[in-house]
PDB file of N, CA and C in Angstrom:
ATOM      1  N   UNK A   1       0.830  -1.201   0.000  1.00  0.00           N
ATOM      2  CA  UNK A   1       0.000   0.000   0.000  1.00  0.00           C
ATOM      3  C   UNK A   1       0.866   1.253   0.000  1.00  0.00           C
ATOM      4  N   UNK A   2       1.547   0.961   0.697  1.00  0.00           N
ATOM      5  CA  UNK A   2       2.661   2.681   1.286  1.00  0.00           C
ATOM      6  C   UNK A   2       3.739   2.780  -0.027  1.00  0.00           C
ATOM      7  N   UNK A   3       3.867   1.658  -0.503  1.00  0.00           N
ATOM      8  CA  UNK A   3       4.851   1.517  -1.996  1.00  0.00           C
ATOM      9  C   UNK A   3       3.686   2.187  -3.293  1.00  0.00           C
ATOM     10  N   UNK A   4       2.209   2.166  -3.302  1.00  0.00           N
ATOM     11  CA  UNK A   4       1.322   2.436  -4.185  1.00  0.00           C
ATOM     12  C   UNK A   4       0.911   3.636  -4.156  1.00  0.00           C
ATOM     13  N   UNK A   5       1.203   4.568  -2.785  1.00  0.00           N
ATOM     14  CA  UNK A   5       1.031   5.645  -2.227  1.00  0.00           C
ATOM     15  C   UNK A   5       2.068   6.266  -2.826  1.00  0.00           C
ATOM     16  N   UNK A   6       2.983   5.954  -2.665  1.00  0.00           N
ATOM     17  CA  UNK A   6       4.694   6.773  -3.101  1.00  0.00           C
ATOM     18  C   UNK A   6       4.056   7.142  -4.898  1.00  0.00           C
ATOM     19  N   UNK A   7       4.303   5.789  -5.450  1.00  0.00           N
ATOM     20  CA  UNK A   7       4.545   5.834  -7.079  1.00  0.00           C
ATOM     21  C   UNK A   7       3.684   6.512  -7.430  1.00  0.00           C
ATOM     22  N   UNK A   8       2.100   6.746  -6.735  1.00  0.00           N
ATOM     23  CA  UNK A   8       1.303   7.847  -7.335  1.00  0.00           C
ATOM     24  C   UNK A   8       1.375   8.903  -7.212  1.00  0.00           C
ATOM     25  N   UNK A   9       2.011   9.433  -6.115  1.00  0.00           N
ATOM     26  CA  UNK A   9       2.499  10.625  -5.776  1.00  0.00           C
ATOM     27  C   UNK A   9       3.953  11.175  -6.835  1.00  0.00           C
ATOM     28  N   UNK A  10       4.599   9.787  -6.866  1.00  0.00           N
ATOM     29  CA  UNK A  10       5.710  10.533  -8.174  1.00  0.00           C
ATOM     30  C   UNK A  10       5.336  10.823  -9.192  1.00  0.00           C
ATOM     31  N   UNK A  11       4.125  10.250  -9.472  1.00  0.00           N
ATOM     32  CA  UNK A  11       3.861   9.872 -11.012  1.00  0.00           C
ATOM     33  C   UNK A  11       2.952  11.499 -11.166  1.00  0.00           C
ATOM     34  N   UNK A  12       2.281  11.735  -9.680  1.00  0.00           N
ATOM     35  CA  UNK A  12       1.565  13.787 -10.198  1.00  0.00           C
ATOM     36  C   UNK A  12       2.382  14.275 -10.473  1.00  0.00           C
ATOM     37  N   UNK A  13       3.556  13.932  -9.355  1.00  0.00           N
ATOM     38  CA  UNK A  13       5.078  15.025  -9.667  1.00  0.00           C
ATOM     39  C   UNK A  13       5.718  15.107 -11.079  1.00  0.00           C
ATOM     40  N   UNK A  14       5.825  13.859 -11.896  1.00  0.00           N
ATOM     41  CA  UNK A  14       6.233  14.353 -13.027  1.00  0.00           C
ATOM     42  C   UNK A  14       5.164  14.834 -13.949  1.00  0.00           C
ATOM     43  N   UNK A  15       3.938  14.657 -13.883  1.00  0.00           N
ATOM     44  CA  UNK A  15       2.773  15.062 -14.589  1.00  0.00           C
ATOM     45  C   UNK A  15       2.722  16.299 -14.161  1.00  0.00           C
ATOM     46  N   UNK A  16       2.913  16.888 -13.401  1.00  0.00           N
ATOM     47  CA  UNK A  16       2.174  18.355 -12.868  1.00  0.00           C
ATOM     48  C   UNK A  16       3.517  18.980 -13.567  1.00  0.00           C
ATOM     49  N   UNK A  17       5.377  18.714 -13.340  1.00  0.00           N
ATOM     50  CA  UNK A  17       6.186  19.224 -13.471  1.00  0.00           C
ATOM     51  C   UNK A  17       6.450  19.480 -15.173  1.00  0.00           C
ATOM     52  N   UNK A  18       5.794  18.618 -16.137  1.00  0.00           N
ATOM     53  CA  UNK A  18       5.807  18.687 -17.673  1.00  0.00           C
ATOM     54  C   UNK A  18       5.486  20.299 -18.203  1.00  0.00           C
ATOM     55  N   UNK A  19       4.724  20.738 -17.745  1.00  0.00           N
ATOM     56  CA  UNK A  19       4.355  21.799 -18.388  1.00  0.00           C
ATOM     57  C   UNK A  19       5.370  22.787 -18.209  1.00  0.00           C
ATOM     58  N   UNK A  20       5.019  23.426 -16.545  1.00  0.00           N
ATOM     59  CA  UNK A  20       6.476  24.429 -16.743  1.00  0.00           C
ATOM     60  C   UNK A  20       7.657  24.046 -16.978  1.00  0.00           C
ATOM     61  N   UNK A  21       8.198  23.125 -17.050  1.00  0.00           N
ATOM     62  CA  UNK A  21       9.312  22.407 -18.127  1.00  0.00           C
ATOM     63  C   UNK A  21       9.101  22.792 -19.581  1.00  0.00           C
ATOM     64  N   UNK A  22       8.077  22.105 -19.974  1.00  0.00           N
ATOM     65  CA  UNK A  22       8.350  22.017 -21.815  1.00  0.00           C
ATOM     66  C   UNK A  22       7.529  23.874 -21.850  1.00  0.00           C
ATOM     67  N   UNK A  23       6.718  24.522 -21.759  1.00  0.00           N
ATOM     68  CA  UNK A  23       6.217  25.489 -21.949  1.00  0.00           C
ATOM     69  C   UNK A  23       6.074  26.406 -20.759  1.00  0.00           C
ATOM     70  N   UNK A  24       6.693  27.061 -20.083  1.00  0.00           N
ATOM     71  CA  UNK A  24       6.468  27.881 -18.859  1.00  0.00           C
ATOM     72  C   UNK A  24       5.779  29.136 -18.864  1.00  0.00           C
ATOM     73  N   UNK A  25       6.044  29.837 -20.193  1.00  0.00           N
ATOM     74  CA  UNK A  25       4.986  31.015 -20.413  1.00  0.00           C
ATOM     75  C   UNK A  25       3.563  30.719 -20.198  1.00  0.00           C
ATOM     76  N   UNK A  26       3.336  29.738 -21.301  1.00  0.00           N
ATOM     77  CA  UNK A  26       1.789  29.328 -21.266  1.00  0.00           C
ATOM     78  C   UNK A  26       1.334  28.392 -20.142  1.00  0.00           C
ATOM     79  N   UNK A  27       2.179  28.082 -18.987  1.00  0.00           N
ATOM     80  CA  UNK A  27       1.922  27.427 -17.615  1.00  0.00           C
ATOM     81  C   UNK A  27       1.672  28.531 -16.456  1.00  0.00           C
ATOM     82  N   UNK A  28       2.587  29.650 -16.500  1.00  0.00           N
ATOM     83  CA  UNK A  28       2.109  30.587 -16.077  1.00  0.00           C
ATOM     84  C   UNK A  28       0.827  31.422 -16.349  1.00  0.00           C
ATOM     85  N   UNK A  29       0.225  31.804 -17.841  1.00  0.00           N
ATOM     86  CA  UNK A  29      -0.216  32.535 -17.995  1.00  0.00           C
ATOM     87  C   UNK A  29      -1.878  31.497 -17.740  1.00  0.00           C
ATOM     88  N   UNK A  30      -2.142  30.101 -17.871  1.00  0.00           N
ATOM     89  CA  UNK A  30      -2.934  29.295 -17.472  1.00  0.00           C
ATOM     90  C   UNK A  30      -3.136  29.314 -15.960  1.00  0.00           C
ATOM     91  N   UNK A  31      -1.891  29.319 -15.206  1.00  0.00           N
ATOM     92  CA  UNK A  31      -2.128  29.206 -13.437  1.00  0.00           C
ATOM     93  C   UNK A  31      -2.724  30.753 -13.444  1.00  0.00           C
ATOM     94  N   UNK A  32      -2.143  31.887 -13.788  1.00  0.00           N
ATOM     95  CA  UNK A  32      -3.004  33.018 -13.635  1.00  0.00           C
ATOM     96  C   UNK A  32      -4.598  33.531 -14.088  1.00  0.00           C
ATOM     97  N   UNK A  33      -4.957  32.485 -15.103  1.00  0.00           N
ATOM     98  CA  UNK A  33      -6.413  32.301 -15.507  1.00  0.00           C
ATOM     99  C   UNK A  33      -7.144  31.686 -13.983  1.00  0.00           C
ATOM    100  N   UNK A  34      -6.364  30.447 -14.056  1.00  0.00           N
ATOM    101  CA  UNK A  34      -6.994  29.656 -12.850  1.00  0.00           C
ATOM    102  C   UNK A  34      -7.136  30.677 -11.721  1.00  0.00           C
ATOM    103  N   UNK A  35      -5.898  30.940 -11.448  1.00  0.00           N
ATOM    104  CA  UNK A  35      -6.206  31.765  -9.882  1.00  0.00           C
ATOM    105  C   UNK A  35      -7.162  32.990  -9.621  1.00  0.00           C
ATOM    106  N   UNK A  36      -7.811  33.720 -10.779  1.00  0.00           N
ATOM    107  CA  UNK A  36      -8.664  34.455 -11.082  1.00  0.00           C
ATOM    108  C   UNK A  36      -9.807  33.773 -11.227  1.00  0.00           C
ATOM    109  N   UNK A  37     -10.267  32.240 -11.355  1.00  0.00           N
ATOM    110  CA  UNK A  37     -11.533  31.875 -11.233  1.00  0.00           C
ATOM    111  C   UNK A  37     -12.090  32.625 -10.199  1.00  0.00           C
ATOM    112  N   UNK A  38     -13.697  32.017  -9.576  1.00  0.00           N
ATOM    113  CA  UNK A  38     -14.492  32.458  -8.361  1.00  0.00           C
ATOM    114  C   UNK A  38     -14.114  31.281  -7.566  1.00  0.00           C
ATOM    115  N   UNK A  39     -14.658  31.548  -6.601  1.00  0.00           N
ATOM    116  CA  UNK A  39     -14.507  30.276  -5.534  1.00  0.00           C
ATOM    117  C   UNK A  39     -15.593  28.987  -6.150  1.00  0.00           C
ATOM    118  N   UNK A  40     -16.571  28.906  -6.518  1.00  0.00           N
ATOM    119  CA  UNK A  40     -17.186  28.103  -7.281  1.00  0.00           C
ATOM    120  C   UNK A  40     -16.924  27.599  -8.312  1.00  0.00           C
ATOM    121  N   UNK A  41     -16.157  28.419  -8.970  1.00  0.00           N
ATOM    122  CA  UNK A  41     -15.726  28.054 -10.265  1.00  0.00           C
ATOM    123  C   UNK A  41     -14.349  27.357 -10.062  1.00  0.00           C
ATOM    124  N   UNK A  42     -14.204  27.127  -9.263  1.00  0.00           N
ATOM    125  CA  UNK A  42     -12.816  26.604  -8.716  1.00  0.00           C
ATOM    126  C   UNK A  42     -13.263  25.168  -8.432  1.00  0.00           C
ATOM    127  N   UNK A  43     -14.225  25.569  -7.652  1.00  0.00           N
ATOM    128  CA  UNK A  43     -14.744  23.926  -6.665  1.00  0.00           C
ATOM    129  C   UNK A  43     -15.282  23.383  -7.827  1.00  0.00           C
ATOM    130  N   UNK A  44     -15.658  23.632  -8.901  1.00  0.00           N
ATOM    131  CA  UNK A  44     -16.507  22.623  -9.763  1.00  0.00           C
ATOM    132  C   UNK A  44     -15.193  21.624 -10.802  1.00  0.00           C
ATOM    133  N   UNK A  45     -14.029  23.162 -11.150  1.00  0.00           N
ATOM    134  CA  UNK A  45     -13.119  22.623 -11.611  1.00  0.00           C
ATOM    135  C   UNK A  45     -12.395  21.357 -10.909  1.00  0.00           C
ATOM    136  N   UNK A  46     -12.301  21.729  -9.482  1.00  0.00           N
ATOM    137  CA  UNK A  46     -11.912  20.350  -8.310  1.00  0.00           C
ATOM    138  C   UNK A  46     -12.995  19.569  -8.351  1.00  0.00           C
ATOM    139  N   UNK A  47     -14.096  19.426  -8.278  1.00  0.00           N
ATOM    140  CA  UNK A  47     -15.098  18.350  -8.503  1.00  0.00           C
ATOM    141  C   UNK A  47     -14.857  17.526  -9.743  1.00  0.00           C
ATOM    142  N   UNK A  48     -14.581  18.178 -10.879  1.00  0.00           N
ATOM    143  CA  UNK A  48     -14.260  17.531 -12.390  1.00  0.00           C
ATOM    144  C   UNK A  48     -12.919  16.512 -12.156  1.00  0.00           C
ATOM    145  N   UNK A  49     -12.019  17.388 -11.749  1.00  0.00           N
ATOM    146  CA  UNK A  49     -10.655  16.565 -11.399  1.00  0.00           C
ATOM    147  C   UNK A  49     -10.917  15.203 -10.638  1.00  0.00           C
ATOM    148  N   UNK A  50     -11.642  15.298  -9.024  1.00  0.00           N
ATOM    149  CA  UNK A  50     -11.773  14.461  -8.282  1.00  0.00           C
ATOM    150  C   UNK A  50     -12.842  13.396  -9.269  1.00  0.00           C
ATOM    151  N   UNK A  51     -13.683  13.602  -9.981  1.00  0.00           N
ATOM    152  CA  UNK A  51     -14.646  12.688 -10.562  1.00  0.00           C
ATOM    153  C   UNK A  51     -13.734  11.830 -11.273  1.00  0.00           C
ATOM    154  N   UNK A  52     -12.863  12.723 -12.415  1.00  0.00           N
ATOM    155  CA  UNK A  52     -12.098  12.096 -13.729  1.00  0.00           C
ATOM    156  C   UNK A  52     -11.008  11.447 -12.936  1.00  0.00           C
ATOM    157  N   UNK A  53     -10.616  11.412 -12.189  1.00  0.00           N
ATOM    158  CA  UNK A  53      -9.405  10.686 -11.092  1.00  0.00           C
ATOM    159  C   UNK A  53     -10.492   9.337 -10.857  1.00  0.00           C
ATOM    160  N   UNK A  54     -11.512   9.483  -9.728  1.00  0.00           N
ATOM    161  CA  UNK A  54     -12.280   8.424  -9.862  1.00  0.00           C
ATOM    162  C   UNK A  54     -12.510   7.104 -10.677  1.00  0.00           C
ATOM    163  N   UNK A  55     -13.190   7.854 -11.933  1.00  0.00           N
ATOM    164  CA  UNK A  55     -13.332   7.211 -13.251  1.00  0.00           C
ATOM    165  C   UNK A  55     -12.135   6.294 -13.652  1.00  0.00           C
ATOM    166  N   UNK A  56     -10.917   7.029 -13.716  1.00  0.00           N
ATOM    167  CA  UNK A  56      -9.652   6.645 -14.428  1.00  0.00           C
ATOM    168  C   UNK A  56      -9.123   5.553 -13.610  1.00  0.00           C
ATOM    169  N   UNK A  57      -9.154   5.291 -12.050  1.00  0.00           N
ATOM    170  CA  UNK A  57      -8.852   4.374 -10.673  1.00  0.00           C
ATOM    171  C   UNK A  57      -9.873   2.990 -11.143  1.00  0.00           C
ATOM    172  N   UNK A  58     -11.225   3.223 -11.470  1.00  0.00           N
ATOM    173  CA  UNK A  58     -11.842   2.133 -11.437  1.00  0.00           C
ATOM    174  C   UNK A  58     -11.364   1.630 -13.374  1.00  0.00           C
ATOM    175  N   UNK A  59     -11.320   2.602 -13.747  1.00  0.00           N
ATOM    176  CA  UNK A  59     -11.591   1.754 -15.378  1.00  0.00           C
ATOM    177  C   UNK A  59      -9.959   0.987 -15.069  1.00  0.00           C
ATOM    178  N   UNK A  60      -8.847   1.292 -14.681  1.00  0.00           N
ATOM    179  CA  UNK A  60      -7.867   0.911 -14.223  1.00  0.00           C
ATOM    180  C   UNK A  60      -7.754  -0.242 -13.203  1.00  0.00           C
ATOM    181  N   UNK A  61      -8.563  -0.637 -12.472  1.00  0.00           N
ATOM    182  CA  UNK A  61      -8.820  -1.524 -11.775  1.00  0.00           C
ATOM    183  C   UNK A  61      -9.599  -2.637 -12.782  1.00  0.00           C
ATOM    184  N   UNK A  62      -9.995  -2.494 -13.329  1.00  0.00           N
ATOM    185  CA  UNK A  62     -11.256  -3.484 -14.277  1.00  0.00           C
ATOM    186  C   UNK A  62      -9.938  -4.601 -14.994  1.00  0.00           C
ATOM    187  N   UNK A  63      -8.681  -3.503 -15.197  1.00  0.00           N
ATOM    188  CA  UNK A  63      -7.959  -4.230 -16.584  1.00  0.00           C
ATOM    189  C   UNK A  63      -7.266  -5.308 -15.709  1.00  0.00           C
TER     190      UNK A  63
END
């Protein structure tokens, strides 16, 4: 479990770290869209994430 915990946690780290790597202008100028959402418009964007994470865990479990 604590070994399945780690590798998913590396595996955001290099996913989250791709962008401002390969494109940093347009990673910045996207985090500054984001951070100007509303507070709702934020939580729905985190609701989408947490759903599509969901989704992706079970269709991943099936195989």
């Amino acid at each position: 479990m604590g070994e399945s915990l780690l590798a998913a946690i590396g595996l955001v780290l290099i996913i989250e770290g791709i962008m401002p790597l390969a494109a940093p202008a347009q990673w910045r100028a996207t985090v500054e869209r984001i951070a100007s959402l509303r507070d709702g418009q934020l939580r729905f964007v985190g609701l989408g994430a947490v759903l599509a994470g969901i989704v992706l865990l079970v269709l991943v479990r099936q195989l």
